[in-house]
PDB file of N, CA and C in Angstrom:
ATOM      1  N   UNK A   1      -5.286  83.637   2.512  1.00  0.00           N
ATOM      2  CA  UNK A   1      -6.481  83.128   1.880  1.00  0.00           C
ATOM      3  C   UNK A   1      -6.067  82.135   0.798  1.00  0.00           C
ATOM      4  N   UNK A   2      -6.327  81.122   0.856  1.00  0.00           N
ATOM      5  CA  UNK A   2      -6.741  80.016   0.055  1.00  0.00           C
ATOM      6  C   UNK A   2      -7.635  80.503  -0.706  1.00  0.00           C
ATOM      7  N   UNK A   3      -7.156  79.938  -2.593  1.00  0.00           N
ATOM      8  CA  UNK A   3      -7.908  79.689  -3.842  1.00  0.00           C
ATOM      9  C   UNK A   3      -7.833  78.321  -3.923  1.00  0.00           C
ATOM     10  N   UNK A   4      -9.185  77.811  -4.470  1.00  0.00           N
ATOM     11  CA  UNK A   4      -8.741  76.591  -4.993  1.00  0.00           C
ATOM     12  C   UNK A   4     -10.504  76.426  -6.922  1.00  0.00           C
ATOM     13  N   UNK A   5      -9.747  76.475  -7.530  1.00  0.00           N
ATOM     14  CA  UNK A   5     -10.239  75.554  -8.582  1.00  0.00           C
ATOM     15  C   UNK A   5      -9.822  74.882  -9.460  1.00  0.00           C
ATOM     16  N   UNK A   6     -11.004  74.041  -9.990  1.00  0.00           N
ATOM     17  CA  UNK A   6     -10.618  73.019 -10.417  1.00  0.00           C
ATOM     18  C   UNK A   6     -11.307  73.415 -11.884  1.00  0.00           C
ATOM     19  N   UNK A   7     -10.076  72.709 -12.558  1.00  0.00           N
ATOM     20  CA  UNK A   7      -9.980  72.943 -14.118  1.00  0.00           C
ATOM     21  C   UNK A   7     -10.243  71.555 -14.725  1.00  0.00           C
ATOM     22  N   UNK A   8     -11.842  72.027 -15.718  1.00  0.00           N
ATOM     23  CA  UNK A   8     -11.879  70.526 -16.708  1.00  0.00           C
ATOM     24  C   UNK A   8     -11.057  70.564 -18.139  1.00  0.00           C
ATOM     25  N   UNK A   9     -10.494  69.144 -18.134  1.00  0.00           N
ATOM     26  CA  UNK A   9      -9.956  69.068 -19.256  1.00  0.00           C
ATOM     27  C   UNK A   9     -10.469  69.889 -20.232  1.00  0.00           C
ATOM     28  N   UNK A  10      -9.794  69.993 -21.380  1.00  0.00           N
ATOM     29  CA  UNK A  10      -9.653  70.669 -22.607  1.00  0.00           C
ATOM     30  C   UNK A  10     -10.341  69.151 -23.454  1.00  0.00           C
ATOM     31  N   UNK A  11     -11.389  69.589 -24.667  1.00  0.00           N
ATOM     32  CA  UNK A  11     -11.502  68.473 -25.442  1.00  0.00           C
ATOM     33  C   UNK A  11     -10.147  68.616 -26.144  1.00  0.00           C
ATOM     34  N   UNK A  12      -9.711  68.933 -26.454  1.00  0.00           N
ATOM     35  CA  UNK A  12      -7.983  68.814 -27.304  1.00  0.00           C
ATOM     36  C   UNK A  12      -7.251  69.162 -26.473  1.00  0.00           C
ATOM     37  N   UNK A  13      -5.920  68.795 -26.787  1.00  0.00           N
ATOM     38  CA  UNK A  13      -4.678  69.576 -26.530  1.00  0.00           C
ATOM     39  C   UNK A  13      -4.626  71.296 -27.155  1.00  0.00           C
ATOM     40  N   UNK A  14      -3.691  71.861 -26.459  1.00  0.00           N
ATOM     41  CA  UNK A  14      -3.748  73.245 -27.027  1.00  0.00           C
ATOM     42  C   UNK A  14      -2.384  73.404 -26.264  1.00  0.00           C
ATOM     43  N   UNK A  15      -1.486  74.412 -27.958  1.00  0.00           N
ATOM     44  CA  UNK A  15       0.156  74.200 -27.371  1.00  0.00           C
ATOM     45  C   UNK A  15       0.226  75.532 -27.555  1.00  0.00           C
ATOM     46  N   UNK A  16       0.885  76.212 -26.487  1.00  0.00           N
ATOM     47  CA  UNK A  16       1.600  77.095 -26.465  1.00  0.00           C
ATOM     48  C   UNK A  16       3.167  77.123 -27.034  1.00  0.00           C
ATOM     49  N   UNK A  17       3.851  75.918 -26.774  1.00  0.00           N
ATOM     50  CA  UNK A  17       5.067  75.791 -27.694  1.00  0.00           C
ATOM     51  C   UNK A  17       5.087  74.293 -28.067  1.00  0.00           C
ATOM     52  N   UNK A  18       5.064  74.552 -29.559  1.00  0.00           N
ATOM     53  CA  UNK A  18       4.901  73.201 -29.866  1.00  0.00           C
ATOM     54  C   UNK A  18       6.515  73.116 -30.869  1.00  0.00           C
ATOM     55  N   UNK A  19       6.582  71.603 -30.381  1.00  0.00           N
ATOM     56  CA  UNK A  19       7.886  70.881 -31.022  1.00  0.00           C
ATOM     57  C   UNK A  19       7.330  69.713 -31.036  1.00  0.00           C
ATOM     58  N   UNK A  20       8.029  68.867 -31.714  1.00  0.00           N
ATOM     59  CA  UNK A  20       8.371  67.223 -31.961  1.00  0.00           C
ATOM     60  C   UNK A  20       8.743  66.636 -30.970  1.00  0.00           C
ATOM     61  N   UNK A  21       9.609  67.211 -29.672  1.00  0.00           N
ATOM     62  CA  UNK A  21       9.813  66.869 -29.050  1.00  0.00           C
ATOM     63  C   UNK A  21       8.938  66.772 -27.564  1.00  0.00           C
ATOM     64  N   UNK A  22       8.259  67.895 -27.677  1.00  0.00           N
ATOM     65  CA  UNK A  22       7.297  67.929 -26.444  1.00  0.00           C
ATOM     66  C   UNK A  22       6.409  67.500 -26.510  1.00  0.00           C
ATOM     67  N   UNK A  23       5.388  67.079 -28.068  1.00  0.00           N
ATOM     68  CA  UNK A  23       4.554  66.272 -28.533  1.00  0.00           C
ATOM     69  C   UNK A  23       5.164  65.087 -28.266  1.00  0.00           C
ATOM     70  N   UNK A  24       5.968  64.457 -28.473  1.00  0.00           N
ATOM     71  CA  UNK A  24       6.291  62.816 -28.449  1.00  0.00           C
ATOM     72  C   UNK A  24       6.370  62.420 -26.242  1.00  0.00           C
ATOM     73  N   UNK A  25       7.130  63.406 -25.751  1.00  0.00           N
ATOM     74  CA  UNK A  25       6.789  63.899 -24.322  1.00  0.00           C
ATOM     75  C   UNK A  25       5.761  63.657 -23.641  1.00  0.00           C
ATOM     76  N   UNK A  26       4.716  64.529 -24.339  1.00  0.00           N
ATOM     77  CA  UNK A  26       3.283  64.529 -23.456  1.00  0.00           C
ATOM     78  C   UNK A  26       2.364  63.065 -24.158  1.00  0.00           C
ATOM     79  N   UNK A  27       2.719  62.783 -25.008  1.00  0.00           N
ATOM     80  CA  UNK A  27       2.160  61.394 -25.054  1.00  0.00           C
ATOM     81  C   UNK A  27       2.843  60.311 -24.954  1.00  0.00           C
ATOM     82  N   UNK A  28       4.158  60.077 -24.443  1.00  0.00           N
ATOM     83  CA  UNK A  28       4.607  59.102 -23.382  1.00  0.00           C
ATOM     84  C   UNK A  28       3.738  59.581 -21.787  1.00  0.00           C
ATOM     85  N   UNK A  29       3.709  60.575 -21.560  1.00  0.00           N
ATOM     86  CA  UNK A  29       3.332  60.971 -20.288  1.00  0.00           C
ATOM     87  C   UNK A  29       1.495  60.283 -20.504  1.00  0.00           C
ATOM     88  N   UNK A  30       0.914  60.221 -20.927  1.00  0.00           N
ATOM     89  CA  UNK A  30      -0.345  60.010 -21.062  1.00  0.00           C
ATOM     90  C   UNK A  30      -0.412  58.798 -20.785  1.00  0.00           C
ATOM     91  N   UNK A  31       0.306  57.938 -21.919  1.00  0.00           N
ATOM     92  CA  UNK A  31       0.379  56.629 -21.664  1.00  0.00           C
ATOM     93  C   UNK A  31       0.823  56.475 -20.593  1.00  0.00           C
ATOM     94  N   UNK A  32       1.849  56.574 -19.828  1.00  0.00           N
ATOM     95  CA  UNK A  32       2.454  56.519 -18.494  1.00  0.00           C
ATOM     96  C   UNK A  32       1.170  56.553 -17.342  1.00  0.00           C
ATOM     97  N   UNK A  33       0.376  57.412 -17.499  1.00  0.00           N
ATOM     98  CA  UNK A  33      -0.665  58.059 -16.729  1.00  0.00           C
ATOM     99  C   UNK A  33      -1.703  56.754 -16.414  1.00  0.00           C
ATOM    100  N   UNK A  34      -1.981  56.595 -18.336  1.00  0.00           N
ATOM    101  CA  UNK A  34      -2.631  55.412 -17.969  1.00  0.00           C
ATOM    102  C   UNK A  34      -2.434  53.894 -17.974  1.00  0.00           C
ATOM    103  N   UNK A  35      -1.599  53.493 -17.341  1.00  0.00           N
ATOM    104  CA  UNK A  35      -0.986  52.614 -17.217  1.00  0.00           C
ATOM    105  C   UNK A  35      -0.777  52.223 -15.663  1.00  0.00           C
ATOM    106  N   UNK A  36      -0.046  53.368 -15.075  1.00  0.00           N
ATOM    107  CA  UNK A  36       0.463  53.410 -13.502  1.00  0.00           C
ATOM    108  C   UNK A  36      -0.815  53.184 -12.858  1.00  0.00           C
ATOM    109  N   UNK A  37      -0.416  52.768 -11.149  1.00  0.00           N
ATOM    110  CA  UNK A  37      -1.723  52.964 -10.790  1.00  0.00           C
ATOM    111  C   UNK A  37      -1.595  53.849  -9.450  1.00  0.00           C
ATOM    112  N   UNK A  38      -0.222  54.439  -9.172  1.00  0.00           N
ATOM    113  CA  UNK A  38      -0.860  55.615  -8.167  1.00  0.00           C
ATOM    114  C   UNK A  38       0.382  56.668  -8.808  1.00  0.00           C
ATOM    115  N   UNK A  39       0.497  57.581  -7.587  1.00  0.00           N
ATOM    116  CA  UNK A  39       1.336  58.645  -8.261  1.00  0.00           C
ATOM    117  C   UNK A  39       2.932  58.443  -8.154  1.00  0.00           C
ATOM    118  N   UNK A  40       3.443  58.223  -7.075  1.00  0.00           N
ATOM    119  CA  UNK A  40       4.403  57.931  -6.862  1.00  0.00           C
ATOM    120  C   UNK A  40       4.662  56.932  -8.287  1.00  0.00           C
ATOM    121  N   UNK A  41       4.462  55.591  -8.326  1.00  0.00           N
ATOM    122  CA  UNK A  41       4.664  54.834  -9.471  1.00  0.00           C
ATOM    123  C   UNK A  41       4.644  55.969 -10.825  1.00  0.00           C
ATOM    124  N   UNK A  42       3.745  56.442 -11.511  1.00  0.00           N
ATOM    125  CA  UNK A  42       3.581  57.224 -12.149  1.00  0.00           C
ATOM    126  C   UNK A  42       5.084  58.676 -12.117  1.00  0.00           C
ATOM    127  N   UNK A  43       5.158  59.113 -11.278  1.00  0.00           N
ATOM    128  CA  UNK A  43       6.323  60.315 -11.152  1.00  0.00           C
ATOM    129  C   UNK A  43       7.335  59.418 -11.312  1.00  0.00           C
ATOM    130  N   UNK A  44       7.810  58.178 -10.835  1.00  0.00           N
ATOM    131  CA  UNK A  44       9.121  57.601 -10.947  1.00  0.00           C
ATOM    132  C   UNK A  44       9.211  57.118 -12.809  1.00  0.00           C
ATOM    133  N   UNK A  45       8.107  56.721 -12.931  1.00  0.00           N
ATOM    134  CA  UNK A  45       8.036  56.388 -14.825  1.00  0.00           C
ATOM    135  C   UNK A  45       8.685  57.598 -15.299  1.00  0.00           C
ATOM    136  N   UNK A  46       7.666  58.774 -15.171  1.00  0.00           N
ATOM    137  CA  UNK A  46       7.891  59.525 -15.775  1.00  0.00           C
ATOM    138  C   UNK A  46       9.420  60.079 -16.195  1.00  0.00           C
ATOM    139  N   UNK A  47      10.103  60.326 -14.733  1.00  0.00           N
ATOM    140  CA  UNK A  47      11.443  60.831 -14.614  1.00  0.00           C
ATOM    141  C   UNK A  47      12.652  60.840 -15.706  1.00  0.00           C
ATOM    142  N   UNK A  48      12.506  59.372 -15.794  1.00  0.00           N
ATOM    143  CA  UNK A  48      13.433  59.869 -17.161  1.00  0.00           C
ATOM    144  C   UNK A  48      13.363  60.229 -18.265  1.00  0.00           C
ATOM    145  N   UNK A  49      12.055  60.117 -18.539  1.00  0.00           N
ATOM    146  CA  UNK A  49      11.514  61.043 -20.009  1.00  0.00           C
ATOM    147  C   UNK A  49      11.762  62.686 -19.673  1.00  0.00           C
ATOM    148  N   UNK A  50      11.482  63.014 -18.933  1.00  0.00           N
ATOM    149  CA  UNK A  50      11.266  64.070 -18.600  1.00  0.00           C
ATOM    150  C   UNK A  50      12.978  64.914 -18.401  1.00  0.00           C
ATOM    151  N   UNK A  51      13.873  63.821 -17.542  1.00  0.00           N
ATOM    152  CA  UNK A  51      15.143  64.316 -17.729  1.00  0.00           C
ATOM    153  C   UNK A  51      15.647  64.088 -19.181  1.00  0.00           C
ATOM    154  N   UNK A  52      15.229  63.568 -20.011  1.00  0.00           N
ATOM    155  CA  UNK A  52      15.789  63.594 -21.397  1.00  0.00           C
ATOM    156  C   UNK A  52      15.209  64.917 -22.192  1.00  0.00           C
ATOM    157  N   UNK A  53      14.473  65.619 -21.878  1.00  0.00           N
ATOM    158  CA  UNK A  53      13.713  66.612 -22.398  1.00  0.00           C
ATOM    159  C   UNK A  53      14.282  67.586 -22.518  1.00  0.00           C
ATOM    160  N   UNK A  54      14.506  67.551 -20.928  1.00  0.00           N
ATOM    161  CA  UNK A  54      15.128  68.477 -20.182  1.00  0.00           C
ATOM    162  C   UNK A  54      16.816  69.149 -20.659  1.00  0.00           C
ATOM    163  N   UNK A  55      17.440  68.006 -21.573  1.00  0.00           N
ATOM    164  CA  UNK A  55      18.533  68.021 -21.409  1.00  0.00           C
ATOM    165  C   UNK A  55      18.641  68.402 -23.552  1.00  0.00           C
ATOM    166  N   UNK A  56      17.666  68.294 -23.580  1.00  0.00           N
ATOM    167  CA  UNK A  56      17.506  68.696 -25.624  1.00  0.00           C
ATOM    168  C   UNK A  56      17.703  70.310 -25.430  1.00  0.00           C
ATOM    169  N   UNK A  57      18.396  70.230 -26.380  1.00  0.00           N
ATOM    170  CA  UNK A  57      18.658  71.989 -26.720  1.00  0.00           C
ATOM    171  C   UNK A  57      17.856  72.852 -27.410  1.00  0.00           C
ATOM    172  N   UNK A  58      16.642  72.365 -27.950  1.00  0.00           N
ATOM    173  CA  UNK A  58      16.388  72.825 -29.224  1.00  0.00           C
ATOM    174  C   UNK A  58      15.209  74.280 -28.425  1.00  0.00           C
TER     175      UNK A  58
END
């Protein structure tokens, strides 16, 4: 059996773990978002932000 719903945005953000670093993250990703114009383009932007994230210790 298949679920499927669909979730409306949040008027805010809401962090479960918040850093400096995942804040500066999700708003490159936003901008990225709106900027690109399909997904593929969009996932390849993203990538290296995302491997730099990935690779912070904190």
């Amino acid at each position: 059996m298949t679920y499927t719903t669909t979730l409306q945005p949040l008027e805010v953000d809401q962090w479960f773990v918040d850093s400096s670093e995942l804040r500066s993250f999700v708003s490159k990703v936003q901008e990225i978002i709106s900027t690109t114009r399909d997904r593929a383009e969009t996932l390849t932007t993203i990538e290296p932000y995302f491997s730099q994230l990935l690779k912070q210790e904190n």
